[in-house]
N, C-alpha and C. Protein backbone atom coordinates (compact mmCIF):
# COMPACT_ATOMS: atom_id res chain seq x y z
N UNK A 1 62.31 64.67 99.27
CA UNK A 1 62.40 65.78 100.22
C UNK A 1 63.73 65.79 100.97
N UNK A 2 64.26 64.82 101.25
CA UNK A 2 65.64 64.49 102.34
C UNK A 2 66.74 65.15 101.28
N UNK A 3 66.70 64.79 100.30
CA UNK A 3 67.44 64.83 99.22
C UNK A 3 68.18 66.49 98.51
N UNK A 4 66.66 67.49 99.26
CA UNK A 4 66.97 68.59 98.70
C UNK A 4 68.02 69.26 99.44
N UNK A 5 68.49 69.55 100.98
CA UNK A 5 69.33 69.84 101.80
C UNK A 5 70.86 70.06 101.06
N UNK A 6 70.84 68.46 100.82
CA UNK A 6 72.17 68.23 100.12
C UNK A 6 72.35 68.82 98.21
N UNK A 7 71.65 69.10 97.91
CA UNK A 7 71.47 69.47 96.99
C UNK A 7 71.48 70.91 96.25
N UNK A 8 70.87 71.61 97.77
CA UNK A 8 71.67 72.80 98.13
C UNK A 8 73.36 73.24 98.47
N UNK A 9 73.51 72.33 99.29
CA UNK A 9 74.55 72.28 100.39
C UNK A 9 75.46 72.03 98.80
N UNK A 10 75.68 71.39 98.14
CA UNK A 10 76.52 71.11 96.73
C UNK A 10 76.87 72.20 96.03
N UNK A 11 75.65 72.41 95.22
CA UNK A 11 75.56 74.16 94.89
C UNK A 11 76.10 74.73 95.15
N UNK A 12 76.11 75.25 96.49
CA UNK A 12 77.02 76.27 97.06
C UNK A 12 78.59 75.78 97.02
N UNK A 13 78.89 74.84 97.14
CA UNK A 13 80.04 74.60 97.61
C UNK A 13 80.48 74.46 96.37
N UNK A 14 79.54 73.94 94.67
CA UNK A 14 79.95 74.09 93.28
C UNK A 14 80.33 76.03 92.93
N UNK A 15 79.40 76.80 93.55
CA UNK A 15 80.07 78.11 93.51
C UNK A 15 81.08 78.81 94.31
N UNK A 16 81.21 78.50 95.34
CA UNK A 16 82.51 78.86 95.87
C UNK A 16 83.45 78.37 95.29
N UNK A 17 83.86 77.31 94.72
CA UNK A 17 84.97 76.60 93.86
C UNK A 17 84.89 77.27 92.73
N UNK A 18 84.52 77.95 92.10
CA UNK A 18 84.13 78.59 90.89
C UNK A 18 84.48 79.76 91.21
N UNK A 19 84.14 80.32 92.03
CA UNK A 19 84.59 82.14 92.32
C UNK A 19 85.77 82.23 92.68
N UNK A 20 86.41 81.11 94.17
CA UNK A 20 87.69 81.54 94.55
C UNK A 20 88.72 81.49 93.71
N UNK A 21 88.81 80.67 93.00
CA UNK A 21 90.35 80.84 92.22
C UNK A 21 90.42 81.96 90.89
N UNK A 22 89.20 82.72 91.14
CA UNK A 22 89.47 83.68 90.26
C UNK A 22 89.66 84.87 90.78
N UNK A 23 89.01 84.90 92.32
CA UNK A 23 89.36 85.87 93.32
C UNK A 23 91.35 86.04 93.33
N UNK A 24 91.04 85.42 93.50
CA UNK A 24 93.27 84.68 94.11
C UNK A 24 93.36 85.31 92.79
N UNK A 25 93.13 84.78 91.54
CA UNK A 25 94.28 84.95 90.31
C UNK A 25 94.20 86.34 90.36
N UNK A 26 92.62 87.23 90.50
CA UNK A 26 92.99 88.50 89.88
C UNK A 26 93.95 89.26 91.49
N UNK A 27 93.97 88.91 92.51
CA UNK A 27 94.50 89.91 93.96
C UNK A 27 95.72 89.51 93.38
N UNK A 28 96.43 88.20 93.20
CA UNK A 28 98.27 88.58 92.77
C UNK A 28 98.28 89.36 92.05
N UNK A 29 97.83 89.54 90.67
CA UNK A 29 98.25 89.93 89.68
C UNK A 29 98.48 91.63 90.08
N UNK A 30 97.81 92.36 91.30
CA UNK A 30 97.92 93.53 91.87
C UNK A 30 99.39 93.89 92.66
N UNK A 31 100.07 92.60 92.69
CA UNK A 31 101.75 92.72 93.19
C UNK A 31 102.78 92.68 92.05
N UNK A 32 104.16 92.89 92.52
CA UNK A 32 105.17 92.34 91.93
C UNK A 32 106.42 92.48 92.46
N UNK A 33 107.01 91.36 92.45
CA UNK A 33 108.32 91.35 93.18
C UNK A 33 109.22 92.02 92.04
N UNK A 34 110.43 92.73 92.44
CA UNK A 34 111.24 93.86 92.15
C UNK A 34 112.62 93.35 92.42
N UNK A 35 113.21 92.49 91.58
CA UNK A 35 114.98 92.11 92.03
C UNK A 35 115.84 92.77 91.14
N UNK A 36 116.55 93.88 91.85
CA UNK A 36 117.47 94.89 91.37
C UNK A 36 119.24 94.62 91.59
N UNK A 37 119.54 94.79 90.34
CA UNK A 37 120.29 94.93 90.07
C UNK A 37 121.07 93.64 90.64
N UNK A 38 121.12 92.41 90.81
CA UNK A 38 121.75 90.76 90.54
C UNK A 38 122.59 91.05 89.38
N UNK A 39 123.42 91.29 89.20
CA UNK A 39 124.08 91.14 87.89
C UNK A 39 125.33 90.83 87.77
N UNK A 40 125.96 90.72 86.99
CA UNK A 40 127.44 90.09 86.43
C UNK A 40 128.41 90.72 87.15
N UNK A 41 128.18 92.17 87.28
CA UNK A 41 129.68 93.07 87.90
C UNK A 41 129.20 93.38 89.11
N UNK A 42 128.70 92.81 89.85
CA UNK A 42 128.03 93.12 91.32
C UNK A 42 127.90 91.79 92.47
N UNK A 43 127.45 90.81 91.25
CA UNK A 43 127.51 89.43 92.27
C UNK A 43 128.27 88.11 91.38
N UNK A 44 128.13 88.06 89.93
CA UNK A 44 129.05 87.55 89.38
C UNK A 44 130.79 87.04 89.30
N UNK A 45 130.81 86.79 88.03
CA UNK A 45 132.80 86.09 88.03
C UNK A 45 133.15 87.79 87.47
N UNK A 46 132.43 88.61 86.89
CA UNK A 46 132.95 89.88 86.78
C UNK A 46 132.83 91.02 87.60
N UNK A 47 132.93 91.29 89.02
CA UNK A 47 132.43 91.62 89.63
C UNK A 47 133.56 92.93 89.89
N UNK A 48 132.95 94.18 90.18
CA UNK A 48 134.06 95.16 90.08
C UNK A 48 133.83 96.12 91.58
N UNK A 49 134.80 97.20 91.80
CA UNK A 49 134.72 97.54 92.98
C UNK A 49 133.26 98.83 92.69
N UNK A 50 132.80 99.38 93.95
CA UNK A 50 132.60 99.25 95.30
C UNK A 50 131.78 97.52 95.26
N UNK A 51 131.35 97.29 94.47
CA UNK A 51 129.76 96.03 94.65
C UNK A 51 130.61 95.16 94.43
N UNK A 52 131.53 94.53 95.99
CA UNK A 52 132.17 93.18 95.56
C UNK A 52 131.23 92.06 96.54
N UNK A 53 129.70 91.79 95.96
CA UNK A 53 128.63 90.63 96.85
C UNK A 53 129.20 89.52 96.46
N UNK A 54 130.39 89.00 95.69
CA UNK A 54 130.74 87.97 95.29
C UNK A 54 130.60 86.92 96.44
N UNK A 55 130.80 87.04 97.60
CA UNK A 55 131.12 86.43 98.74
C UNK A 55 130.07 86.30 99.12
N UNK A 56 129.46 84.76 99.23
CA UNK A 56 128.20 84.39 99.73
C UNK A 56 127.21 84.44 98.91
N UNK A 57 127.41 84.72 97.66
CA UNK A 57 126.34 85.18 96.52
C UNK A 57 125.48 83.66 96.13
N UNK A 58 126.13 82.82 95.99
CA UNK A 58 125.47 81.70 95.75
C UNK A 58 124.23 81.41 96.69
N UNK A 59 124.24 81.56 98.00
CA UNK A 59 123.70 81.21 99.28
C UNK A 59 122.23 82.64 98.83
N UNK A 60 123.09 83.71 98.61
CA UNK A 60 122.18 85.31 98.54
C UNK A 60 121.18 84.65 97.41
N UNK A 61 121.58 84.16 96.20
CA UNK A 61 121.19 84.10 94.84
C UNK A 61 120.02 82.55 94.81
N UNK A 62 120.38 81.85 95.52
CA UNK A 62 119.29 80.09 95.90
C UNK A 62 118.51 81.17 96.91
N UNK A 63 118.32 82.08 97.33
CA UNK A 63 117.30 82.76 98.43
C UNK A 63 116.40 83.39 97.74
N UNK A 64 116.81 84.13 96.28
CA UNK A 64 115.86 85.05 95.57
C UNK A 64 115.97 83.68 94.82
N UNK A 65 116.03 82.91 94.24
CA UNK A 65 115.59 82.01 93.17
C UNK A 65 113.84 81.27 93.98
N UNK A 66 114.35 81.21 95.38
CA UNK A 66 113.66 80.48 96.15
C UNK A 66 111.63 81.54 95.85
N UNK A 67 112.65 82.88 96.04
CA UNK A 67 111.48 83.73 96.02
C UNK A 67 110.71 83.93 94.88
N UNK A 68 111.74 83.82 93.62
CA UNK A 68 110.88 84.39 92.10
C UNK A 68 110.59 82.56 92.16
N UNK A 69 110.76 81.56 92.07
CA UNK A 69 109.68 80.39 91.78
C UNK A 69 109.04 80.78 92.89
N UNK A 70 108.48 81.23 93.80
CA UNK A 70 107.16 80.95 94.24
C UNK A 70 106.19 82.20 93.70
N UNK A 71 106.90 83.41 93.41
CA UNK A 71 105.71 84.37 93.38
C UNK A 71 105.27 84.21 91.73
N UNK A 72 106.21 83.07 90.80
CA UNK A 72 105.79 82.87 89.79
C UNK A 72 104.73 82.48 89.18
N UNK A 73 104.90 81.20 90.08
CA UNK A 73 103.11 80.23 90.61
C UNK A 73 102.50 80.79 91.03
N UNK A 74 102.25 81.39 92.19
CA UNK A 74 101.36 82.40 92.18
C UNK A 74 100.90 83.48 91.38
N UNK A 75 101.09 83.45 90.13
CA UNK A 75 101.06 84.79 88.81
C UNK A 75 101.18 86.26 89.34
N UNK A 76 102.68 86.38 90.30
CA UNK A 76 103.25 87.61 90.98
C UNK A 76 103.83 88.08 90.18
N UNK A 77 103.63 89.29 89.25
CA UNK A 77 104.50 89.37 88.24
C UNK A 77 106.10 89.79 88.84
N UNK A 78 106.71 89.27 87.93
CA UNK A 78 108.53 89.43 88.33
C UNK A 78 109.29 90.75 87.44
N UNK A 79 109.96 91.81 88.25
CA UNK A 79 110.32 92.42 87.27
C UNK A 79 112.12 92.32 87.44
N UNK A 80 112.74 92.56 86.82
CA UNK A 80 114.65 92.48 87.10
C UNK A 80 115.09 93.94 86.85
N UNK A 81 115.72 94.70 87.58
CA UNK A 81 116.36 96.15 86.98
C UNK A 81 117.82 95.62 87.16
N UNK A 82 118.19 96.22 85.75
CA UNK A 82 119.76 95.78 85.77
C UNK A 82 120.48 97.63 85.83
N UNK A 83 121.60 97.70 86.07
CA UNK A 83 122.81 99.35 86.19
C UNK A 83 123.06 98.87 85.37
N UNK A 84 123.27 100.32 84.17
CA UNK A 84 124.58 100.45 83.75
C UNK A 84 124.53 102.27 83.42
N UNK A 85 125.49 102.85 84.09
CA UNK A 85 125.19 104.51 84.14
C UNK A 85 125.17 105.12 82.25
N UNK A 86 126.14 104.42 81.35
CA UNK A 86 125.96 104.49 80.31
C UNK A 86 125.12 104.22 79.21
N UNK A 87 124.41 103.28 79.73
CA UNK A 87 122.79 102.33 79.19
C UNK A 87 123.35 101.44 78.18
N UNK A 88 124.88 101.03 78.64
CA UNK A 88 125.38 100.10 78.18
C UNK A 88 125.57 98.89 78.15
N UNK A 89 124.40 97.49 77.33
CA UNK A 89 123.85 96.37 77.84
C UNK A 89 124.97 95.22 77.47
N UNK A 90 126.54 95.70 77.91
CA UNK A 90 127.28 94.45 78.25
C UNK A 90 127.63 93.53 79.29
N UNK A 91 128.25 92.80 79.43
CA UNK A 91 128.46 91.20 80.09
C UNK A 91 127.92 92.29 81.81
N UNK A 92 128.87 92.86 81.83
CA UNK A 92 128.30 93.28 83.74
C UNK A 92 127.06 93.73 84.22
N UNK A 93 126.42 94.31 82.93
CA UNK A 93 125.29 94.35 83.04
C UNK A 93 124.13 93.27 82.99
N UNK A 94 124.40 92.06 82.67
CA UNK A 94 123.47 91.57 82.37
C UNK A 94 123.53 90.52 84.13
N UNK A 95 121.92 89.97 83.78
CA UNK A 95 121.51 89.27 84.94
C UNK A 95 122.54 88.20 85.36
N UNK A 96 122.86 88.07 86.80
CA UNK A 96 123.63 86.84 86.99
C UNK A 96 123.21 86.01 86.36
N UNK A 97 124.31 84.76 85.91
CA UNK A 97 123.95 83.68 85.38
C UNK A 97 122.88 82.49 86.23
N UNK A 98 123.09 82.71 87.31
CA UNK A 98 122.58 81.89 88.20
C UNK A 98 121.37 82.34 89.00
N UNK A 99 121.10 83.39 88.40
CA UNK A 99 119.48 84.00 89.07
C UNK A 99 118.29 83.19 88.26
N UNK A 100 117.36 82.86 88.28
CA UNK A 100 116.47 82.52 87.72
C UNK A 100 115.53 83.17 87.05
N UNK A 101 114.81 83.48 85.62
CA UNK A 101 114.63 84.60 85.18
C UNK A 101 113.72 84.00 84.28
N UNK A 102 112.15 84.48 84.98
CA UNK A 102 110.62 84.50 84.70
C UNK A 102 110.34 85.14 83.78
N UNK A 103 110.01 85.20 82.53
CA UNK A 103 109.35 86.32 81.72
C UNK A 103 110.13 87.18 81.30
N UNK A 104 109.81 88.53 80.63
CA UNK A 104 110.68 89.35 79.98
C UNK A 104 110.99 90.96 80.41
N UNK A 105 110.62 90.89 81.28
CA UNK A 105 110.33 92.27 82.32
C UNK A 105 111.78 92.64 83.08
N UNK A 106 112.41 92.98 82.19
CA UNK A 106 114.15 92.82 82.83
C UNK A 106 114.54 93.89 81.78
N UNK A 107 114.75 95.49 82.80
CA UNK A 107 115.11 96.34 82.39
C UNK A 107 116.57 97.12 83.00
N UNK A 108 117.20 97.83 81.52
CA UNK A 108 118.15 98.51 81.93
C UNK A 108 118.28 99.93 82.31
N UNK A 109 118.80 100.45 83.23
CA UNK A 109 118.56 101.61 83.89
C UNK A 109 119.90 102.80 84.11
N UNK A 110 120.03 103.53 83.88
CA UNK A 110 121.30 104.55 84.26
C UNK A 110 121.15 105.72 85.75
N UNK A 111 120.12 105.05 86.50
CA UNK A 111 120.54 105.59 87.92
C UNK A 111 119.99 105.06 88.87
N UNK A 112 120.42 105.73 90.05
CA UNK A 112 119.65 104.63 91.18
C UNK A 112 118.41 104.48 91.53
N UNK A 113 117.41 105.81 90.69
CA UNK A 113 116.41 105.29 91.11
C UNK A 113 115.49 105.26 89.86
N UNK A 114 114.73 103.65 89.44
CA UNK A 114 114.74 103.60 88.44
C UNK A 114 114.06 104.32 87.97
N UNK A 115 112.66 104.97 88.41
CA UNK A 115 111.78 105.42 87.68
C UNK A 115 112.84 106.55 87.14
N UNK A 116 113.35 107.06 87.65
CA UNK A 116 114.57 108.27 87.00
C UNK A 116 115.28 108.26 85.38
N UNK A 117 115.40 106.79 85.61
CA UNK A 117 116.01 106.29 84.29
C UNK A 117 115.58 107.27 82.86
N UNK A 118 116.73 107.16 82.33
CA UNK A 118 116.48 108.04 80.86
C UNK A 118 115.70 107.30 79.88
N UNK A 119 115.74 106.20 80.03
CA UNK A 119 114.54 105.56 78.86
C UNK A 119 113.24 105.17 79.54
N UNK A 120 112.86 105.60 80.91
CA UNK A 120 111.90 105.67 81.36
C UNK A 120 111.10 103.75 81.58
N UNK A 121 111.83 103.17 81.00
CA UNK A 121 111.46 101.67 80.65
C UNK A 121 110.48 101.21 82.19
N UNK A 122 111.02 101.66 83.27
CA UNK A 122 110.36 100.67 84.27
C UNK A 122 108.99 101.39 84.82
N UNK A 123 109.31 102.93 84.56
CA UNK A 123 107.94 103.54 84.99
C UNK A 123 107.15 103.32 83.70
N UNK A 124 107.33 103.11 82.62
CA UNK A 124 106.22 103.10 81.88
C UNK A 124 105.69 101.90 81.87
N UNK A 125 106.60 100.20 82.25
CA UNK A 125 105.97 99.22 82.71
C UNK A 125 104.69 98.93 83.19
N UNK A 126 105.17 99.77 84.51
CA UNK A 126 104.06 99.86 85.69
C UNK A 126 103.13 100.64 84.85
N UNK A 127 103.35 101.81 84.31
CA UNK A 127 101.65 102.63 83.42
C UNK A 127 101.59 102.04 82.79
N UNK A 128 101.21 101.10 82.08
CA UNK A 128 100.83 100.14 81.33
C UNK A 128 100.78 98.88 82.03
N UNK A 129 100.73 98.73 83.30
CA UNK A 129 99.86 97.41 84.20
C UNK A 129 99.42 98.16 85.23
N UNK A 130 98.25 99.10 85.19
CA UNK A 130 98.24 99.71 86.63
C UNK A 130 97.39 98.51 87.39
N UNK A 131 97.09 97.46 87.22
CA UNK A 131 96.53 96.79 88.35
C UNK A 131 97.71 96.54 89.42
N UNK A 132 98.89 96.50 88.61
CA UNK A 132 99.67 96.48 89.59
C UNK A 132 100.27 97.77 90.82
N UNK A 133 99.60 97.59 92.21
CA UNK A 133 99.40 98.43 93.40
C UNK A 133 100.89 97.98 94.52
N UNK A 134 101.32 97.08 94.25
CA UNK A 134 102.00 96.81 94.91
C UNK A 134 103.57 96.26 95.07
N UNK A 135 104.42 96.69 95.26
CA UNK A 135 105.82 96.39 95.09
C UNK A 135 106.66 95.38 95.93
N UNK A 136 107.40 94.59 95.77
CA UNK A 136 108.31 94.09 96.72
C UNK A 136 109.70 94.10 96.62
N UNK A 137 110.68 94.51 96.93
CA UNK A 137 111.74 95.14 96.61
C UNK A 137 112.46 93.77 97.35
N UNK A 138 113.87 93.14 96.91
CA UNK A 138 114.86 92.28 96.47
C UNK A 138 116.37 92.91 95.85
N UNK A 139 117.16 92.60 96.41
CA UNK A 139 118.09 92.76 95.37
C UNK A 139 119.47 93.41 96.95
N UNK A 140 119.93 94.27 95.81
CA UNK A 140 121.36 95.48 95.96
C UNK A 140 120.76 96.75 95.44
N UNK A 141 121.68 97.79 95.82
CA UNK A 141 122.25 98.00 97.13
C UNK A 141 121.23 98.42 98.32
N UNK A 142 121.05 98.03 99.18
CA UNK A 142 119.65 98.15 100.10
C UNK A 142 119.89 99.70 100.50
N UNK A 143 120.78 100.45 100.59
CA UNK A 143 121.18 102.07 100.89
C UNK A 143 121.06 102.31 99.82
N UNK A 144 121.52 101.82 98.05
CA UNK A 144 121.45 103.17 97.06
C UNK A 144 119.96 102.92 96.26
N UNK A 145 120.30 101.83 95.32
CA UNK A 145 119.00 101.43 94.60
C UNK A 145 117.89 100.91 94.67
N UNK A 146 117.71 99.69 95.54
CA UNK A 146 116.77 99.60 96.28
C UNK A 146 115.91 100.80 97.04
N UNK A 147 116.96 101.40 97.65
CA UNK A 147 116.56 102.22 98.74
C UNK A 147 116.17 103.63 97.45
N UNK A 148 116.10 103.63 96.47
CA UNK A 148 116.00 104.70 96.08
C UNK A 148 114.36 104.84 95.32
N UNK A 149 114.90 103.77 94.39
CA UNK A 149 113.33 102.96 93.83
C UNK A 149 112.43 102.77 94.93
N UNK A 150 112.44 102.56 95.61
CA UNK A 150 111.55 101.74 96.66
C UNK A 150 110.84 103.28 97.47
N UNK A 151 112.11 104.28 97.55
CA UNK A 151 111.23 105.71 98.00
C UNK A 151 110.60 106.48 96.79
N UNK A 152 110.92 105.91 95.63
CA UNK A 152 110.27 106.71 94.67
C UNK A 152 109.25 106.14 94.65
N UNK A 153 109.08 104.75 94.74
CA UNK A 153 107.91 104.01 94.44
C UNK A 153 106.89 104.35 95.79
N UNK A 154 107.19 104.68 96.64
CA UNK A 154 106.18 105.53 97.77
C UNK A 154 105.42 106.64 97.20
N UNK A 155 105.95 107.77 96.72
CA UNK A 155 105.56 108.59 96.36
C UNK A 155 104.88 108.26 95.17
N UNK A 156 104.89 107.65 94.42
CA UNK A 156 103.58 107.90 93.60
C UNK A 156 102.88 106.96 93.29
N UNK A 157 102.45 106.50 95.13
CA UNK A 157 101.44 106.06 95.88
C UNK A 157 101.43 104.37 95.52
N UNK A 158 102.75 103.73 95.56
CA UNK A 158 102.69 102.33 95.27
C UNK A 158 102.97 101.77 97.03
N UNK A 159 102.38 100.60 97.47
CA UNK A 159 102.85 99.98 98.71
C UNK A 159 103.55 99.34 98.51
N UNK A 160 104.60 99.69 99.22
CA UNK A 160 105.86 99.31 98.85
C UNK A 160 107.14 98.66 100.00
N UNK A 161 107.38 97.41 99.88
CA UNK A 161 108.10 96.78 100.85
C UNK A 161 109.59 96.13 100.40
N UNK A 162 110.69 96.21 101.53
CA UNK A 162 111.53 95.30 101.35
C UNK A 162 111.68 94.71 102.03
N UNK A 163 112.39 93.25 101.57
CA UNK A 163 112.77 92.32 102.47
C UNK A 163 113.69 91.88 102.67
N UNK A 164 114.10 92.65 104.32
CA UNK A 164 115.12 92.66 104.54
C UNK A 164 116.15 92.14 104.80
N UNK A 165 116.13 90.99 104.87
CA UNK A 165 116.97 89.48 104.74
C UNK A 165 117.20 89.29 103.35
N UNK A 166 116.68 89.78 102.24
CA UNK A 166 116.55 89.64 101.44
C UNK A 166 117.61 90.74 100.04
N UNK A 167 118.09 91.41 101.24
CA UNK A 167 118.47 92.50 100.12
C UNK A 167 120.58 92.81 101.07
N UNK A 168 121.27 93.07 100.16
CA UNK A 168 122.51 93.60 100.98
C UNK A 168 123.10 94.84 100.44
N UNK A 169 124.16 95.63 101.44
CA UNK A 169 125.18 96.52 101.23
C UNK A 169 126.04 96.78 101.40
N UNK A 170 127.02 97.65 100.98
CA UNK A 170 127.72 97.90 101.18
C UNK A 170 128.48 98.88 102.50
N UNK A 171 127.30 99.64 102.60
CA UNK A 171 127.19 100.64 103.55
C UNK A 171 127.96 100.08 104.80
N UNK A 172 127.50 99.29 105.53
CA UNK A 172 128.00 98.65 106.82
C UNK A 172 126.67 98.81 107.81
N UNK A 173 125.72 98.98 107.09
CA UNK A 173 124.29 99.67 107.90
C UNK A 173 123.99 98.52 108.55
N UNK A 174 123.36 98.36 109.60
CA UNK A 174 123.03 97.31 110.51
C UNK A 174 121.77 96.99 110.22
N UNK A 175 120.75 96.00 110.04
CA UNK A 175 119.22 95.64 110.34
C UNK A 175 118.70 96.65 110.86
N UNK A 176 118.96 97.33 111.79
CA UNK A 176 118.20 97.95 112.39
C UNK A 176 118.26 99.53 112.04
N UNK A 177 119.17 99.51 110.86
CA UNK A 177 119.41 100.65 110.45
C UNK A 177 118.82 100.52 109.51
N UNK A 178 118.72 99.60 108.50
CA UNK A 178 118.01 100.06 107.30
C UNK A 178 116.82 100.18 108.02
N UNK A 179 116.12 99.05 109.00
CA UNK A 179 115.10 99.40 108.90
C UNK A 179 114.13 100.76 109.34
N UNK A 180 115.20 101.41 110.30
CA UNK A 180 114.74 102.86 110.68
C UNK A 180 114.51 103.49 109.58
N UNK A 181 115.79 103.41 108.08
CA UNK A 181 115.80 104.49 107.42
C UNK A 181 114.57 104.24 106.27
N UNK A 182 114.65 102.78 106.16
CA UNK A 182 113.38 102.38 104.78
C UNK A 182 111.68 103.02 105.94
N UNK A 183 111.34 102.96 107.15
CA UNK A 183 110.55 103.02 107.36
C UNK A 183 110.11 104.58 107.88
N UNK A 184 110.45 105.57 107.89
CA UNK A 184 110.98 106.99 108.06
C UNK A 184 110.57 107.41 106.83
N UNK A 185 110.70 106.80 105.88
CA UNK A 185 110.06 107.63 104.43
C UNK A 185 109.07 106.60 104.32
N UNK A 186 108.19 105.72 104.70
CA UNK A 186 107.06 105.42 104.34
C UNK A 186 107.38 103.79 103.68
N UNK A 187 108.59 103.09 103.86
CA UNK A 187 108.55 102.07 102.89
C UNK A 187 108.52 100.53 104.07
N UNK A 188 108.30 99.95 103.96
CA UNK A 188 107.28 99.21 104.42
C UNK A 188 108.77 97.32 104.75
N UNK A 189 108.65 97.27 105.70
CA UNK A 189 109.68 96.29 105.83
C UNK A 189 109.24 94.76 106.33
N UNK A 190 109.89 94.08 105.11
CA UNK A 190 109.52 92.30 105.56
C UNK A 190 110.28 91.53 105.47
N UNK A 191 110.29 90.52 105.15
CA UNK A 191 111.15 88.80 105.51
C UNK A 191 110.94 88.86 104.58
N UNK A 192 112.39 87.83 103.92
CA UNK A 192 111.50 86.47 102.80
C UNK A 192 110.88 85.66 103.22
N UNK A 193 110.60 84.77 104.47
CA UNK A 193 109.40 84.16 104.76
C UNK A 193 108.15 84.84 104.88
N UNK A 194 107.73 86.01 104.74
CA UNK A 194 106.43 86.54 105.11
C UNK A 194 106.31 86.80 103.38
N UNK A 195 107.06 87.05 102.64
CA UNK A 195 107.19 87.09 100.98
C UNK A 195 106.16 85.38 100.60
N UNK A 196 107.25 84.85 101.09
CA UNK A 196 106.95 83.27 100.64
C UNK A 196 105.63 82.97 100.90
N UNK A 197 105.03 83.42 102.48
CA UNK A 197 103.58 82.99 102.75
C UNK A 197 102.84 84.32 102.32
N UNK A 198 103.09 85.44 101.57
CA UNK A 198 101.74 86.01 100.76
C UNK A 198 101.62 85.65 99.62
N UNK A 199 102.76 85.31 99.30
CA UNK A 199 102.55 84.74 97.38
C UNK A 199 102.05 83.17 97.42
């Protein structure tokens, strides 16, 4: 009789261990972090004008490495958009050497905002994973591409955030400017530490 309490009390605690980690696996798999445009002629040794991030890029580039290993482990899917206005996949186009690069979800694009793109590659991604509801935006230029994707990705109804420590420009826009302008159209503004503790 003493015996049965605990016997219960096990049970339960054998099914909660059983349900939660399948709870967790399937809620990430409903995100994905979004690092745009890192590439050779923007933050790289080939780096061309207006996008000269060369300066400090190493420091910029160990910050998103920091971010895609964690939302990896967490099964956050990772996607990469690379420029090239010609859909031309040479050396400047391709991913910095020094970014870290999860899986195969690394598309090329000919404008700033990708779903726009002529080969359609990143919106048809997403239609073909619609569990995925949720965006996190990373990268350059926080005024053109980022900022462009990230309002397209509002409109057809994705939640959608950047993080704003997380992203630079050229513009000369202040913190407090992007964040007026990303949050004015609906796009949703965070840290990489608040990145780090949802994934």
């Amino acid at each position: 009789m003493s015996t049965r309490p605990a016997i219960v009390a096990a049970a339960i605690v054998m099914f909660i261990l059983s349900v939660v980690p399948t709870a967790v696996a399937q809620a990430t798999t409903t995100r994905a972090l979004v690092v745009v445009d890192v590439q050779e002629d923007c933050t790289g040794s080939i780096v061309k004008p207006p996008f000269l991030f060369q300066s400090g890029s190493d420091t910029f580039i160990a910050q998103l490495n920091e971010l895609i290993t964690r939302a990896n482990a967490a099964k956050v899917v990772v996607v990469y958009l690379r420029t090239n206005l010609k859909m031309e996949d040479g050396p400047g186009a391709r991913i910095d050497h020094r970014l870290k690069v999860v899986g195969s979800n690394c598309f090329l694009k000919d404008s700033l905002d990708a779903f726009a793109s002529s080969n359609h590659s990143f919106a048809d991604f997403l239609q073909s994973n619609q569990q995925i509801s949720e965006l996190d935006f990373v990268g350059l230029d926080a005024t053109l591409c980022v900022y462009a994707t990230a309002k397209a990705a509002v409109r057809r109804g994705y939640r959608t955030n950047v993080a704003l420590d997380a992203v630079k420009t050229i513009s000369g826009k202040s913190r407090g400017d992007l964040e007026a302008m990303y949050r004015t159209v609906g796009i949703g503004v965070t840290s990489q530490q608040a990145l780090l503790s949802a994934y």
